[in-house]
C-alpha atoms as a PDB file:
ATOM      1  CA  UNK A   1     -10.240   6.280  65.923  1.00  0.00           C
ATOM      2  CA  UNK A   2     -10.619   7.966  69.308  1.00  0.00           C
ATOM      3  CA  UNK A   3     -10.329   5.889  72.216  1.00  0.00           C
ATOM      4  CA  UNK A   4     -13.550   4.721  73.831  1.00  0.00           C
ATOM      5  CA  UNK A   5     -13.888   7.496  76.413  1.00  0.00           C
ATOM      6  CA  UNK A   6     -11.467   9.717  75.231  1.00  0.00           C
ATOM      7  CA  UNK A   7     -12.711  13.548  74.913  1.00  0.00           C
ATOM      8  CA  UNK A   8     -12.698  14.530  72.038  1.00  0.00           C
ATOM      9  CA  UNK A   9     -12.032  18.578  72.759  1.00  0.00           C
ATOM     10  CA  UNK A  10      -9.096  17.198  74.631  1.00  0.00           C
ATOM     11  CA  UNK A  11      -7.648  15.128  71.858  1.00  0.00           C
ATOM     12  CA  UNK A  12      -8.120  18.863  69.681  1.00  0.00           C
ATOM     13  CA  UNK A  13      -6.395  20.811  72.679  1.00  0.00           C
ATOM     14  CA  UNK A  14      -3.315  18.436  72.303  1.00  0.00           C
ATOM     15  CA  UNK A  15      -2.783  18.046  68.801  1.00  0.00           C
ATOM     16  CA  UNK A  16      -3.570  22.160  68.418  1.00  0.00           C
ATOM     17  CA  UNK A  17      -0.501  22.046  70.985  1.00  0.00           C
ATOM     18  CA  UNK A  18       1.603  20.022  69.571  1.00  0.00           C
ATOM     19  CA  UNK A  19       0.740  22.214  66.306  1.00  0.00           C
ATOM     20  CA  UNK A  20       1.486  25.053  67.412  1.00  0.00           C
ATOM     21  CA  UNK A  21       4.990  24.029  68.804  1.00  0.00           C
ATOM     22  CA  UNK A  22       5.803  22.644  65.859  1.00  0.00           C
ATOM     23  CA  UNK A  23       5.004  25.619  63.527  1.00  0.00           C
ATOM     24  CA  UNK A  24       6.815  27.873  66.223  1.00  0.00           C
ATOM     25  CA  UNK A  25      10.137  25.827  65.631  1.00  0.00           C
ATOM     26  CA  UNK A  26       9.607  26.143  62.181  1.00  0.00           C
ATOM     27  CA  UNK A  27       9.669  29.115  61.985  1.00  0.00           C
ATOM     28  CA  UNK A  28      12.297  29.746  64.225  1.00  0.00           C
ATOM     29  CA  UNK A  29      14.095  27.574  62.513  1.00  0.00           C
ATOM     30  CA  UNK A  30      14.015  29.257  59.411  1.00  0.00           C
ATOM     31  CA  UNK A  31      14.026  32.527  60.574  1.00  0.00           C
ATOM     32  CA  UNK A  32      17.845  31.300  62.132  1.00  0.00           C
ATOM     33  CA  UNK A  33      18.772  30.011  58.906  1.00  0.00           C
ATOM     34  CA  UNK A  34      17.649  33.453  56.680  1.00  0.00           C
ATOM     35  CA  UNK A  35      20.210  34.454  59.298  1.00  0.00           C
ATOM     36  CA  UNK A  36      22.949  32.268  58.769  1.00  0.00           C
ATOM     37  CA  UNK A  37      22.737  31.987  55.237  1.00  0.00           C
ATOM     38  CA  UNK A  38      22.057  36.207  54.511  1.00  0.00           C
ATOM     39  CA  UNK A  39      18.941  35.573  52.482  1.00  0.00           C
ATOM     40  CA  UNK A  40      15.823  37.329  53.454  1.00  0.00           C
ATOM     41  CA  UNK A  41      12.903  35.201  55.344  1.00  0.00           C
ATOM     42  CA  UNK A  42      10.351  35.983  53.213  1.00  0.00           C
ATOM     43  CA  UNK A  43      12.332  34.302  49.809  1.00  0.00           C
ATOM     44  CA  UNK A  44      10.106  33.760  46.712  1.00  0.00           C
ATOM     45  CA  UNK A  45      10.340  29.795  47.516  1.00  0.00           C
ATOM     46  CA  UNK A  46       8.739  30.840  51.255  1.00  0.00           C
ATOM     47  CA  UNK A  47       5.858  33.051  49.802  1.00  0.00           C
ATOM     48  CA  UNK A  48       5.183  30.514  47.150  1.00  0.00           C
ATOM     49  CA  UNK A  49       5.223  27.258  49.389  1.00  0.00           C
ATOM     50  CA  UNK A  50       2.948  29.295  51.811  1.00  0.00           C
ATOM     51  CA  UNK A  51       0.923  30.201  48.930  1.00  0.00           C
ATOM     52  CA  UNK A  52       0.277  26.363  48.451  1.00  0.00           C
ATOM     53  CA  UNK A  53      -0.328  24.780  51.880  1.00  0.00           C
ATOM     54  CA  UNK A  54      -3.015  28.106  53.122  1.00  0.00           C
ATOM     55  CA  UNK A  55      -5.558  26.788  50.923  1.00  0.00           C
ATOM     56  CA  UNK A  56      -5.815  23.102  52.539  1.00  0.00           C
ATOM     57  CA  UNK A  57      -5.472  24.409  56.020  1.00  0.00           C
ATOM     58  CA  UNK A  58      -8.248  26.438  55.779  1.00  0.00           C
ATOM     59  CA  UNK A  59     -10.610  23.576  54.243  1.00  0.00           C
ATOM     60  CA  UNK A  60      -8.453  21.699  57.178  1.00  0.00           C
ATOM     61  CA  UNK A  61      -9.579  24.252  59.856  1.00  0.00           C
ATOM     62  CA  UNK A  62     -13.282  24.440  58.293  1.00  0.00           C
ATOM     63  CA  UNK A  63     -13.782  20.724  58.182  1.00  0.00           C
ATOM     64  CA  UNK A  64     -12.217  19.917  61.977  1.00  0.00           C
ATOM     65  CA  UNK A  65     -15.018  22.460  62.570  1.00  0.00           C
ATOM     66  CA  UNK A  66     -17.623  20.868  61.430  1.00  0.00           C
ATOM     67  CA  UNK A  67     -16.665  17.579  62.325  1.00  0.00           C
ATOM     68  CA  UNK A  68     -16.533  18.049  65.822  1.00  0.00           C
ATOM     69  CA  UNK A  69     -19.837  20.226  65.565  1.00  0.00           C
ATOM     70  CA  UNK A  70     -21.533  17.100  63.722  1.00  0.00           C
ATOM     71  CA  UNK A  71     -20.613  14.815  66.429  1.00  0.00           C
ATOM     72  CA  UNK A  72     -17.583  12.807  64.231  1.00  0.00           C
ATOM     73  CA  UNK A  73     -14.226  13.678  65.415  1.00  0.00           C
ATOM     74  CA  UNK A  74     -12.684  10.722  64.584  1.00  0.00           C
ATOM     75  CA  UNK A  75     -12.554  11.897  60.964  1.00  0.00           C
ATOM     76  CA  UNK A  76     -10.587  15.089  62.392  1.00  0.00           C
ATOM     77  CA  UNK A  77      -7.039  13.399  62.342  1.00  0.00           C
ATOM     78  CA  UNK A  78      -7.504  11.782  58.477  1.00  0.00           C
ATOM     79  CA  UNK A  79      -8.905  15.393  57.286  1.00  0.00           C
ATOM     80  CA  UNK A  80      -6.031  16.972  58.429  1.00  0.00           C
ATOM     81  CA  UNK A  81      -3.394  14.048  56.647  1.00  0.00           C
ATOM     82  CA  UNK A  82      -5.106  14.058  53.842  1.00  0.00           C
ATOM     83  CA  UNK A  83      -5.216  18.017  53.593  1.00  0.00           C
ATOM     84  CA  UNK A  84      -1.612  18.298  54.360  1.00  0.00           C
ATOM     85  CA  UNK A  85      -0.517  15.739  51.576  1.00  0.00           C
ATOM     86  CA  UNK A  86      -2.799  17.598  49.145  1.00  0.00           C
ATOM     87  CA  UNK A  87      -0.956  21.330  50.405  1.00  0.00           C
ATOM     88  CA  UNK A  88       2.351  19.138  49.961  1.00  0.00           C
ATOM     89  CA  UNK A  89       2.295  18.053  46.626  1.00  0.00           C
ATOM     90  CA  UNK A  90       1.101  21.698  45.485  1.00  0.00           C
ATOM     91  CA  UNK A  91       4.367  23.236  47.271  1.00  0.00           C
ATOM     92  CA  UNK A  92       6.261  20.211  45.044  1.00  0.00           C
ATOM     93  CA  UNK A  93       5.928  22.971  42.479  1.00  0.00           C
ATOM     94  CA  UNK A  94       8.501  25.439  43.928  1.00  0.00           C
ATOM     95  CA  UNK A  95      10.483  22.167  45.729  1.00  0.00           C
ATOM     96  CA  UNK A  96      10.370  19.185  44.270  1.00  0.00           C
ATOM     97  CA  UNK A  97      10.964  16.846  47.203  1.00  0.00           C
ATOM     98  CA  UNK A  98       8.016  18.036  49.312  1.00  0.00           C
ATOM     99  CA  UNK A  99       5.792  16.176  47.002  1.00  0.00           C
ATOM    100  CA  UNK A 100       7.466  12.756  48.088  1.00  0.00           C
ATOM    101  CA  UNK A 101       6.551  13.878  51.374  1.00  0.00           C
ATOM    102  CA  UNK A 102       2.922  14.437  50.153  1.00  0.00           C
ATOM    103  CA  UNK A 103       2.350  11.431  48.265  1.00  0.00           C
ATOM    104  CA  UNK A 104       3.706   9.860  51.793  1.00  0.00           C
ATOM    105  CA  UNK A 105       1.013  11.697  53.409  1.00  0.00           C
ATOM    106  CA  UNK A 106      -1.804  10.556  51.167  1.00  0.00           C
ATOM    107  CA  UNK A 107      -0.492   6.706  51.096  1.00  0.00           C
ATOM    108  CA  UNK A 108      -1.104   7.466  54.705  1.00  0.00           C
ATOM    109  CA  UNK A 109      -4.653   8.772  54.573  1.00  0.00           C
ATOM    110  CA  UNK A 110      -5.662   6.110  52.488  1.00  0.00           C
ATOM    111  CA  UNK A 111      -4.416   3.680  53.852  1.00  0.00           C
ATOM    112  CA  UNK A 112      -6.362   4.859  57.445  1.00  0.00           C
ATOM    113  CA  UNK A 113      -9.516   4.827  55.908  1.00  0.00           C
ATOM    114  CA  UNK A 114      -9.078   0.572  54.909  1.00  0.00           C
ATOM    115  CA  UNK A 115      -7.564  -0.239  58.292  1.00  0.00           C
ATOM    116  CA  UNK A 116      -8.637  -0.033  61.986  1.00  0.00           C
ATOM    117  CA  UNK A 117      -5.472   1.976  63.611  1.00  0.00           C
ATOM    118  CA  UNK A 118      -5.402   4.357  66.472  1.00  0.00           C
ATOM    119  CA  UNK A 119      -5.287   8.176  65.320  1.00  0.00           C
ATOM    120  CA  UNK A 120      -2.591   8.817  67.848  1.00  0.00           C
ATOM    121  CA  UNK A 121      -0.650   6.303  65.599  1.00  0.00           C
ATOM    122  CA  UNK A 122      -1.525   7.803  62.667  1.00  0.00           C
ATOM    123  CA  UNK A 123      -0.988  11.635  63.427  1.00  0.00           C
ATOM    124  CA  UNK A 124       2.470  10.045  64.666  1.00  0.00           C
ATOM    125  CA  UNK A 125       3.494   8.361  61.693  1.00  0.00           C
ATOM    126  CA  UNK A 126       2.470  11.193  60.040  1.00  0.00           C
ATOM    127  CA  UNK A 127       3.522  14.666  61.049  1.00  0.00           C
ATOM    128  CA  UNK A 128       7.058  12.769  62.907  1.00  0.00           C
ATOM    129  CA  UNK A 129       8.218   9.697  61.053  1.00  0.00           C
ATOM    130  CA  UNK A 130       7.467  11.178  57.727  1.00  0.00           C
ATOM    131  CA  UNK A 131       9.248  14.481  58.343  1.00  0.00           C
ATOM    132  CA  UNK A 132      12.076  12.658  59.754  1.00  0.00           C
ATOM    133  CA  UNK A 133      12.318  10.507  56.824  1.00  0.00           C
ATOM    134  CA  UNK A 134      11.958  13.906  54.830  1.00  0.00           C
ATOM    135  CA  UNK A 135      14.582  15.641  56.561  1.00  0.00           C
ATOM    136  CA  UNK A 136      16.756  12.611  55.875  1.00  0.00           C
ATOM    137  CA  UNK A 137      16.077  12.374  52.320  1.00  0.00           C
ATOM    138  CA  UNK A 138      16.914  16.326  52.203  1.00  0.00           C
ATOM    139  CA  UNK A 139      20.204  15.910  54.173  1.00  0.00           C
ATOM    140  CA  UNK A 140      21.535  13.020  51.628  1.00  0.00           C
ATOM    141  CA  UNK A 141      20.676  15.233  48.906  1.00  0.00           C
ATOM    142  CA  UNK A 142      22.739  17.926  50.261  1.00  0.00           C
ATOM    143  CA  UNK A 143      25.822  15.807  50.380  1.00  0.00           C
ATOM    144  CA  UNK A 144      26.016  14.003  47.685  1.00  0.00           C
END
């Protein structure tokens, strides 16, 4: 949960950040590799995957809304794990290894709501060690 004291517009402000930067690489990153690799950015795979993680970022965006409006952000950080395992394992239907990152993601959720952990720790675990594990898991394919 949020730290005793902590403000909870300020926790928002940061993780929007951090968000933000991450969906910029992203897409910088792919954009670089449409490049590289001569296929257009848009692909079928892109439009499809994007097709299945809007819907859970918009009950995402809806709920951190009303969440903070009710007076419980603390439930902001879980919404959002939970919501992006859920938009994960729908985008395992166009790539089949995002929905071991989703089911990693909703281990993770669950596992929050049973035990008393910091939601610093778990937005960390999360959205990093899980996508570097991912990333891993996609490189190894790749060469073997």
């Amino acid at each position: 949960t949020l730290s005793a004291g902590e403000d909870p517009l300020r926790f928002l402000e940061l993780w929007g950040a951090v968000f933000a930067v991450s969906l910029a690489f992203q897409v910088g990153a792919s954009l670089r590799r449409a490049r590289w690799t001569g296929e257009p950015f848009w692909s079928s795979l892109v439009i499809e995957i994007v097709h299945a993680l809007w819907p859970p970022f918009v009950v995402a965006l809806v709920l951190t809304g009303l969440l903070f409006d009710r007076g419980v952000p603390d439930l902001i950080p879980v919404t959002w794990v939970l919501c992006y395992g859920i938009g994960a394992l729908a985008a395992a239907r166009h790539h089949r290894e995002v929905g071991w990152l989703g089911l990693a993601f909703l281990v993770t959720g669950a596992l929050y709501a049973v035990t008393p952990v910091s939601d610093a720790l778990l937005l960390g675990v999360s959205f990093c060690v899980h996508h570097l594990l991912f990333g891993l898991l996609l490189a190894w394919r790749r060469a073997a």
